[in-house]
PDB file of N, CA and C in Angstrom:
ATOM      1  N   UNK A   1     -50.406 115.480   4.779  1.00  0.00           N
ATOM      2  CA  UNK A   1     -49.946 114.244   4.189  1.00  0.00           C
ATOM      3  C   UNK A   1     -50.700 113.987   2.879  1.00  0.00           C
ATOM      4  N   UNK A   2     -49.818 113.514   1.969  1.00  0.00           N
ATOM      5  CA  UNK A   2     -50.570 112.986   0.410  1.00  0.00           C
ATOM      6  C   UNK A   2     -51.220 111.675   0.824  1.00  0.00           C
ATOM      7  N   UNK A   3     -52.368 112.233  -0.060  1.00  0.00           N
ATOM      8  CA  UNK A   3     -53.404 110.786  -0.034  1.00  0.00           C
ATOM      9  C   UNK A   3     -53.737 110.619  -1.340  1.00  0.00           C
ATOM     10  N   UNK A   4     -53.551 108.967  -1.540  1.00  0.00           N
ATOM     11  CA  UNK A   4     -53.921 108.892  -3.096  1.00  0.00           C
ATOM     12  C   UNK A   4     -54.946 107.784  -2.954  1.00  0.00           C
ATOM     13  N   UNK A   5     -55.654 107.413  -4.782  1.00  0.00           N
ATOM     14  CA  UNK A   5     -56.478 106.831  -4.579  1.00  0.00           C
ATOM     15  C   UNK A   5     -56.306 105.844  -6.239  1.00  0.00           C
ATOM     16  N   UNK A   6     -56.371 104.320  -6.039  1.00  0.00           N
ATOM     17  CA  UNK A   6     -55.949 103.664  -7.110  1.00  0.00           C
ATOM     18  C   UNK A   6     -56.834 103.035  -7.937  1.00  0.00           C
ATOM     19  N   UNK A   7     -56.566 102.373  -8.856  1.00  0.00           N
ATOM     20  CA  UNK A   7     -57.584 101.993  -9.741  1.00  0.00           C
ATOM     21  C   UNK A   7     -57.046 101.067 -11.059  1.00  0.00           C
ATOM     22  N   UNK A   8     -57.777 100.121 -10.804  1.00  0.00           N
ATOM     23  CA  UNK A   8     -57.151  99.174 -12.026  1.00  0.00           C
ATOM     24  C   UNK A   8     -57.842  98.735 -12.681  1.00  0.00           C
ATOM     25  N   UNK A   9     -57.234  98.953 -14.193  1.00  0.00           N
ATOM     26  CA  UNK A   9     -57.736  98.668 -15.808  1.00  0.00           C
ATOM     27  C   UNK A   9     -57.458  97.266 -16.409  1.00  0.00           C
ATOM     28  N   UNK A  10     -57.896  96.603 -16.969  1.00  0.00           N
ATOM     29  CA  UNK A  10     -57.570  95.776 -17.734  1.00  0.00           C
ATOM     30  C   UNK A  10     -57.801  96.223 -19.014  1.00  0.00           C
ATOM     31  N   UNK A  11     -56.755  96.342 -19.923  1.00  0.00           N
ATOM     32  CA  UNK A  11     -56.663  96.815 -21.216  1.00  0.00           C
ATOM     33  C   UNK A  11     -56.538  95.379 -22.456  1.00  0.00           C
ATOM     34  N   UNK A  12     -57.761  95.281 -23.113  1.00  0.00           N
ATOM     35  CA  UNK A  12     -57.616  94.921 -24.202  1.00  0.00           C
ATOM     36  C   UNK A  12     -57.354  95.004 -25.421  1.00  0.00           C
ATOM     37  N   UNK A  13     -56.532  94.758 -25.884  1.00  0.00           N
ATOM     38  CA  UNK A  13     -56.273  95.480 -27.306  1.00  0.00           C
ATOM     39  C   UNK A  13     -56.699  95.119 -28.367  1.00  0.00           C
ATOM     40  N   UNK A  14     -57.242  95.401 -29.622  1.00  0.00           N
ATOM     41  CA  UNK A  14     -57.948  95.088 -30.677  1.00  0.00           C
ATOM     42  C   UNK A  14     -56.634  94.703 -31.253  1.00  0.00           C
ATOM     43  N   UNK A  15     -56.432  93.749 -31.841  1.00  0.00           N
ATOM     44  CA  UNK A  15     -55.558  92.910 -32.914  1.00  0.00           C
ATOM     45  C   UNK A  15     -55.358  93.899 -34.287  1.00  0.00           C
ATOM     46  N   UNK A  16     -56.008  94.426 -34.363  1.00  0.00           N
ATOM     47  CA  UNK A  16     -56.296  95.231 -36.022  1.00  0.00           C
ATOM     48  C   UNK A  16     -55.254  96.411 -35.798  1.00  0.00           C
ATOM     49  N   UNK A  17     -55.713  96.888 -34.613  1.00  0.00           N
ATOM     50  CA  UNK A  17     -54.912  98.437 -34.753  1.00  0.00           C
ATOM     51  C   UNK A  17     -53.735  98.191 -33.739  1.00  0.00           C
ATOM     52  N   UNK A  18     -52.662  99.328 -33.851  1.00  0.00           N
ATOM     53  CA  UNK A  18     -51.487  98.836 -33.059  1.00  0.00           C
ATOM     54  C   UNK A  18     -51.703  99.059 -31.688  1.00  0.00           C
ATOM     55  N   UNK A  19     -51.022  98.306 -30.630  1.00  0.00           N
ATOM     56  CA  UNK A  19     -51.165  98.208 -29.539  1.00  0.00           C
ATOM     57  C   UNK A  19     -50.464  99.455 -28.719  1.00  0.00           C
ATOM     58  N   UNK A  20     -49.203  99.866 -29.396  1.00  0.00           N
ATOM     59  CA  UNK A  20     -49.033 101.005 -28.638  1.00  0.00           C
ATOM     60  C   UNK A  20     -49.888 102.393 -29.095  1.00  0.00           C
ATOM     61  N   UNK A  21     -50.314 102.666 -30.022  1.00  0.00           N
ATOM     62  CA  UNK A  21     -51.296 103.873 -30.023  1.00  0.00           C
ATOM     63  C   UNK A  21     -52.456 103.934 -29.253  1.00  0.00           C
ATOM     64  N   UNK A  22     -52.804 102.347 -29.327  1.00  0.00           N
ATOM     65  CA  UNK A  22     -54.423 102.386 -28.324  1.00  0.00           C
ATOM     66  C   UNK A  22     -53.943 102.107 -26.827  1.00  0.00           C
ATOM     67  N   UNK A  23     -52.883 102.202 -26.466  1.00  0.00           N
ATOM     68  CA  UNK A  23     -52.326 102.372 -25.060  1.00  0.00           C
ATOM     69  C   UNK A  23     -52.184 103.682 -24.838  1.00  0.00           C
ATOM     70  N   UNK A  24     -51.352 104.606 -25.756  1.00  0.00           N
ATOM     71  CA  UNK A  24     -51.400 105.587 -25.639  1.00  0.00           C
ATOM     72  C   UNK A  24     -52.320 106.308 -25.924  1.00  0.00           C
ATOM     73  N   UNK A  25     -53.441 106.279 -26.521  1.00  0.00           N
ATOM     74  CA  UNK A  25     -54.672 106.806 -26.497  1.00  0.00           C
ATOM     75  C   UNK A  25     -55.129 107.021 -25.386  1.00  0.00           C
ATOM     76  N   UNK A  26     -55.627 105.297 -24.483  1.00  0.00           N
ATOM     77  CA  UNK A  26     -56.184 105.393 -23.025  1.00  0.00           C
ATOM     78  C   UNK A  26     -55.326 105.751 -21.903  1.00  0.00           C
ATOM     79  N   UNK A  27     -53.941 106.128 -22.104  1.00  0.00           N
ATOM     80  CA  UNK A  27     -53.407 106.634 -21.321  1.00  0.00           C
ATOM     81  C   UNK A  27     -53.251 108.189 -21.178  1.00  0.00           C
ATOM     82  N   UNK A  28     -53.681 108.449 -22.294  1.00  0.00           N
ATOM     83  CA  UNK A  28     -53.631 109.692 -22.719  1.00  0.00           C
ATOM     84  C   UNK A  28     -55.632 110.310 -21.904  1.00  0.00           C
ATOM     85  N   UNK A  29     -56.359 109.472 -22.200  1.00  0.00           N
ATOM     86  CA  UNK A  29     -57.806 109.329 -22.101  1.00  0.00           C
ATOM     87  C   UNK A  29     -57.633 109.418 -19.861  1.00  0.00           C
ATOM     88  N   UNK A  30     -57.147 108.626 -19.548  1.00  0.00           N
ATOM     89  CA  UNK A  30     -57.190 108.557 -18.274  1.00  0.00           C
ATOM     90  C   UNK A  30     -56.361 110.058 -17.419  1.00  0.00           C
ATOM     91  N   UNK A  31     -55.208 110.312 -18.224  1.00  0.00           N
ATOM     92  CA  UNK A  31     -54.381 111.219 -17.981  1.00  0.00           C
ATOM     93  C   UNK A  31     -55.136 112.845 -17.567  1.00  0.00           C
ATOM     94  N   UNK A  32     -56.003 112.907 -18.558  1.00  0.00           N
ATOM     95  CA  UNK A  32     -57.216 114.095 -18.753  1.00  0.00           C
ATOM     96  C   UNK A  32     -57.772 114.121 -17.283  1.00  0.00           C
ATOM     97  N   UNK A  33     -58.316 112.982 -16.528  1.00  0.00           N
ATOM     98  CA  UNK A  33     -59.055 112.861 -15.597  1.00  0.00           C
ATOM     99  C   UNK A  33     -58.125 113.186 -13.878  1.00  0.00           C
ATOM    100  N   UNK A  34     -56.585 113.082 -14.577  1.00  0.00           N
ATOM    101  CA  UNK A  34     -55.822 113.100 -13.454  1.00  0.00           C
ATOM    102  C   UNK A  34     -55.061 112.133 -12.681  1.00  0.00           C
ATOM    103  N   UNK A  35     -55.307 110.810 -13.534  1.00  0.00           N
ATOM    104  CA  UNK A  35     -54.640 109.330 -13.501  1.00  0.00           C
ATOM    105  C   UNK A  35     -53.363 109.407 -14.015  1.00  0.00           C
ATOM    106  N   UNK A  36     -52.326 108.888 -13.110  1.00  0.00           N
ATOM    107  CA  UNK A  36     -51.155 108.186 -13.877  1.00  0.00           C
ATOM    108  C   UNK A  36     -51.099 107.238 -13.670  1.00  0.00           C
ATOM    109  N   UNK A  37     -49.987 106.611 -14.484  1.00  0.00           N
ATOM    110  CA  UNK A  37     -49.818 104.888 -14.498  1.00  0.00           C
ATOM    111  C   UNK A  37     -48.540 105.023 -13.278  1.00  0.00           C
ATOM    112  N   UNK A  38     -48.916 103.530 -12.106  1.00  0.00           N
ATOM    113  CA  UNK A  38     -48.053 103.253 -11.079  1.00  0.00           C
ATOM    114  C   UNK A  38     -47.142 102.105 -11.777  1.00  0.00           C
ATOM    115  N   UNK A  39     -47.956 101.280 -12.617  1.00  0.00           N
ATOM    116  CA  UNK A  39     -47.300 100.553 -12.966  1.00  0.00           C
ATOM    117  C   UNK A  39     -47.932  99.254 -14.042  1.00  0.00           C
ATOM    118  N   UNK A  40     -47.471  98.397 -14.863  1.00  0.00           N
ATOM    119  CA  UNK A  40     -48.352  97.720 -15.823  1.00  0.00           C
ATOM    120  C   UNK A  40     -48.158  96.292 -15.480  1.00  0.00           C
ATOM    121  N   UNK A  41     -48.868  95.541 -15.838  1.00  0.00           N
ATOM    122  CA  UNK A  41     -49.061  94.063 -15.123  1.00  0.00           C
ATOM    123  C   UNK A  41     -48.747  93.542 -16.904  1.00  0.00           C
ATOM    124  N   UNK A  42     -48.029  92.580 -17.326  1.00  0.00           N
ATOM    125  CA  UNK A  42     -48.548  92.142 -18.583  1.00  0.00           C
ATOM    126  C   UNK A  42     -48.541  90.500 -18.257  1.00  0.00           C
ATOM    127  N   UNK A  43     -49.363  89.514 -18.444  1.00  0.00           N
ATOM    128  CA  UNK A  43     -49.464  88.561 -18.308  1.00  0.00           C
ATOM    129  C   UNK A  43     -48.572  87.606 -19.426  1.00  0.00           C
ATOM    130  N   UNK A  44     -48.158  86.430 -18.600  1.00  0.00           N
ATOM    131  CA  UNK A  44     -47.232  85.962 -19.552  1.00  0.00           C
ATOM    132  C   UNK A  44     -47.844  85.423 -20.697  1.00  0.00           C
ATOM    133  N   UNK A  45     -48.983  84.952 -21.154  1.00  0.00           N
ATOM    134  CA  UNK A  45     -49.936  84.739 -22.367  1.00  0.00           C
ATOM    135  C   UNK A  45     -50.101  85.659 -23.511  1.00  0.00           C
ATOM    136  N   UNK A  46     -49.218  87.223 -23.068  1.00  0.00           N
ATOM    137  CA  UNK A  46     -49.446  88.429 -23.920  1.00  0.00           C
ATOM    138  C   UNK A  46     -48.508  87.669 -25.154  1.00  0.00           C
ATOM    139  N   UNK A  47     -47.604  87.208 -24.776  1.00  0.00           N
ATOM    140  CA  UNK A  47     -46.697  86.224 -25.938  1.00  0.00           C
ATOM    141  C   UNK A  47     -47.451  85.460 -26.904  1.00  0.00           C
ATOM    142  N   UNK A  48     -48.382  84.900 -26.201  1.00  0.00           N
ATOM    143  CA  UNK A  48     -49.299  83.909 -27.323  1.00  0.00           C
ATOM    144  C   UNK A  48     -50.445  84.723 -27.312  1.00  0.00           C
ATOM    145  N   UNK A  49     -50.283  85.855 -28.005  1.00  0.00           N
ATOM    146  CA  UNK A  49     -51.219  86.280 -28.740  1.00  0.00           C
ATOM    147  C   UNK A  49     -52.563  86.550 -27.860  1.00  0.00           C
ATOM    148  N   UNK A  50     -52.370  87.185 -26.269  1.00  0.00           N
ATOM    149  CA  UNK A  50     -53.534  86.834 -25.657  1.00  0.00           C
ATOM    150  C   UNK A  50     -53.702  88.489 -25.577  1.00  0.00           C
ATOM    151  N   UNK A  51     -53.310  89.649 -25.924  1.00  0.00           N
ATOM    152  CA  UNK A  51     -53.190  90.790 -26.342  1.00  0.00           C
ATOM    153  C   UNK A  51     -54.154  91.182 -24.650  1.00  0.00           C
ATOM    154  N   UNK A  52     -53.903  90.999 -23.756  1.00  0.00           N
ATOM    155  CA  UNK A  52     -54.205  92.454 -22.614  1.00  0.00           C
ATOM    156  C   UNK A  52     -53.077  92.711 -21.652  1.00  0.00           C
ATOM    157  N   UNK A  53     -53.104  93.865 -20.854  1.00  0.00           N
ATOM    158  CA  UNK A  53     -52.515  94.194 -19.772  1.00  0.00           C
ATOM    159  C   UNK A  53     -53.366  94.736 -18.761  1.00  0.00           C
ATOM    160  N   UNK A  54     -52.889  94.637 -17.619  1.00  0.00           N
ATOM    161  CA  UNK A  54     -53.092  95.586 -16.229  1.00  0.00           C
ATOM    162  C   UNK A  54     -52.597  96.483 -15.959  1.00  0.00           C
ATOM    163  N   UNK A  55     -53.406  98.107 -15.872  1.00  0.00           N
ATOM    164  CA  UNK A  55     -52.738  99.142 -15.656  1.00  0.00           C
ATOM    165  C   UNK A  55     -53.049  99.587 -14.733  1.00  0.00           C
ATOM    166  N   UNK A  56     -51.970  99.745 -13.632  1.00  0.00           N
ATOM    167  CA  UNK A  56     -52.409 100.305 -12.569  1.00  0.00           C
ATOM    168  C   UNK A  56     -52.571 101.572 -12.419  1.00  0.00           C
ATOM    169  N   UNK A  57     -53.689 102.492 -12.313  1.00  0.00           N
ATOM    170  CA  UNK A  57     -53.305 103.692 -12.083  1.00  0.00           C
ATOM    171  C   UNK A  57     -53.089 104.390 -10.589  1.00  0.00           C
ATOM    172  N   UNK A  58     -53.094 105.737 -10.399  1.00  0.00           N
ATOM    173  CA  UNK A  58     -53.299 106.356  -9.128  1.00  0.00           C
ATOM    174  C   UNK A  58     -52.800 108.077  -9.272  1.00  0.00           C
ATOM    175  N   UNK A  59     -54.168 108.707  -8.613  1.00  0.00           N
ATOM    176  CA  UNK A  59     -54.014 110.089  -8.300  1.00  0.00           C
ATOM    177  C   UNK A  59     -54.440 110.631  -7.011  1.00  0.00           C
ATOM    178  N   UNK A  60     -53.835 111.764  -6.870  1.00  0.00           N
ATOM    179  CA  UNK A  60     -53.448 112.500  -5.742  1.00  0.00           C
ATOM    180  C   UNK A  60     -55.259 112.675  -5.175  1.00  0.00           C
ATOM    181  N   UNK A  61     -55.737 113.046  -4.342  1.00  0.00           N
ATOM    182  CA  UNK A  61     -56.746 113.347  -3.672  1.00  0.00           C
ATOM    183  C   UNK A  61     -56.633 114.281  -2.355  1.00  0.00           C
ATOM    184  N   UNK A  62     -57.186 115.188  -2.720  1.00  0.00           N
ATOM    185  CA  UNK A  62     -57.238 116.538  -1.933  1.00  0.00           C
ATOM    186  C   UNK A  62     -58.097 116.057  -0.317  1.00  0.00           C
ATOM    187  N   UNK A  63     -57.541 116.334   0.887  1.00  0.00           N
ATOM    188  CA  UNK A  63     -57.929 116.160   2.283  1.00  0.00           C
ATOM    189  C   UNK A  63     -59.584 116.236   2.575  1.00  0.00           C
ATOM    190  N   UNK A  64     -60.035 117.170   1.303  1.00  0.00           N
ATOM    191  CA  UNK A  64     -61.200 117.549   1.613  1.00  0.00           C
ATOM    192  C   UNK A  64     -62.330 116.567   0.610  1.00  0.00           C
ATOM    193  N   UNK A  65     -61.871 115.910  -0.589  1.00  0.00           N
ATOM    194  CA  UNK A  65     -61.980 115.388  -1.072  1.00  0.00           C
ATOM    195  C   UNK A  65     -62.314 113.736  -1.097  1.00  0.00           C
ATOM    196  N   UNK A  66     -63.087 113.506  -1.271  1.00  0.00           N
ATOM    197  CA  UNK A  66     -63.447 112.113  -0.551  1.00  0.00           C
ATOM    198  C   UNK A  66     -62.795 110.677  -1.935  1.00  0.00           C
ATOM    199  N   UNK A  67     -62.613 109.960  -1.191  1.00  0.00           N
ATOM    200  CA  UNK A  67     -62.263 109.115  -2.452  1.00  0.00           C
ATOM    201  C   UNK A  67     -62.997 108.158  -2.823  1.00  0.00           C
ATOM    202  N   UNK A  68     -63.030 107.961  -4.247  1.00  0.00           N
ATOM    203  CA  UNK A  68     -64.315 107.059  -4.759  1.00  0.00           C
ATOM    204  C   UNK A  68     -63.911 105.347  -5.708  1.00  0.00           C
TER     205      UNK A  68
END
């Protein structure tokens, strides 16, 4: 049986630089480690200028493998 193991980010974004490159940066950054995104939380304040999200991630974990 697959066993996974999850983990959640709160992503802030710097105002200066664009928001989708530095998403895709740390998604790209987490991806390396074996993380994908389950799914993104964006709070309704992201409208007024409150620039974060919640990213949920989650990867696979091997039987023998303990999860951390």
């Amino acid at each position: 049986m697959k066993r996974f193991e999850y983990r959640i980010e709160q992503v802030i974004f710097d105002k200066r630089e664009s928001r989708d490159q530095q998403l895709v940066d740390l998604l790209n950054y987490f991806g390396q480690e074996g993380w994908r995104v389950s799914s993104l939380v964006v709070e309704p304040r992201i409208a007024m200028n409150e620039n974060k999200i919640k990213v949920l991630l989650e990867r696979e974990v091997n039987d023998e493998a303990e999860v951390t």
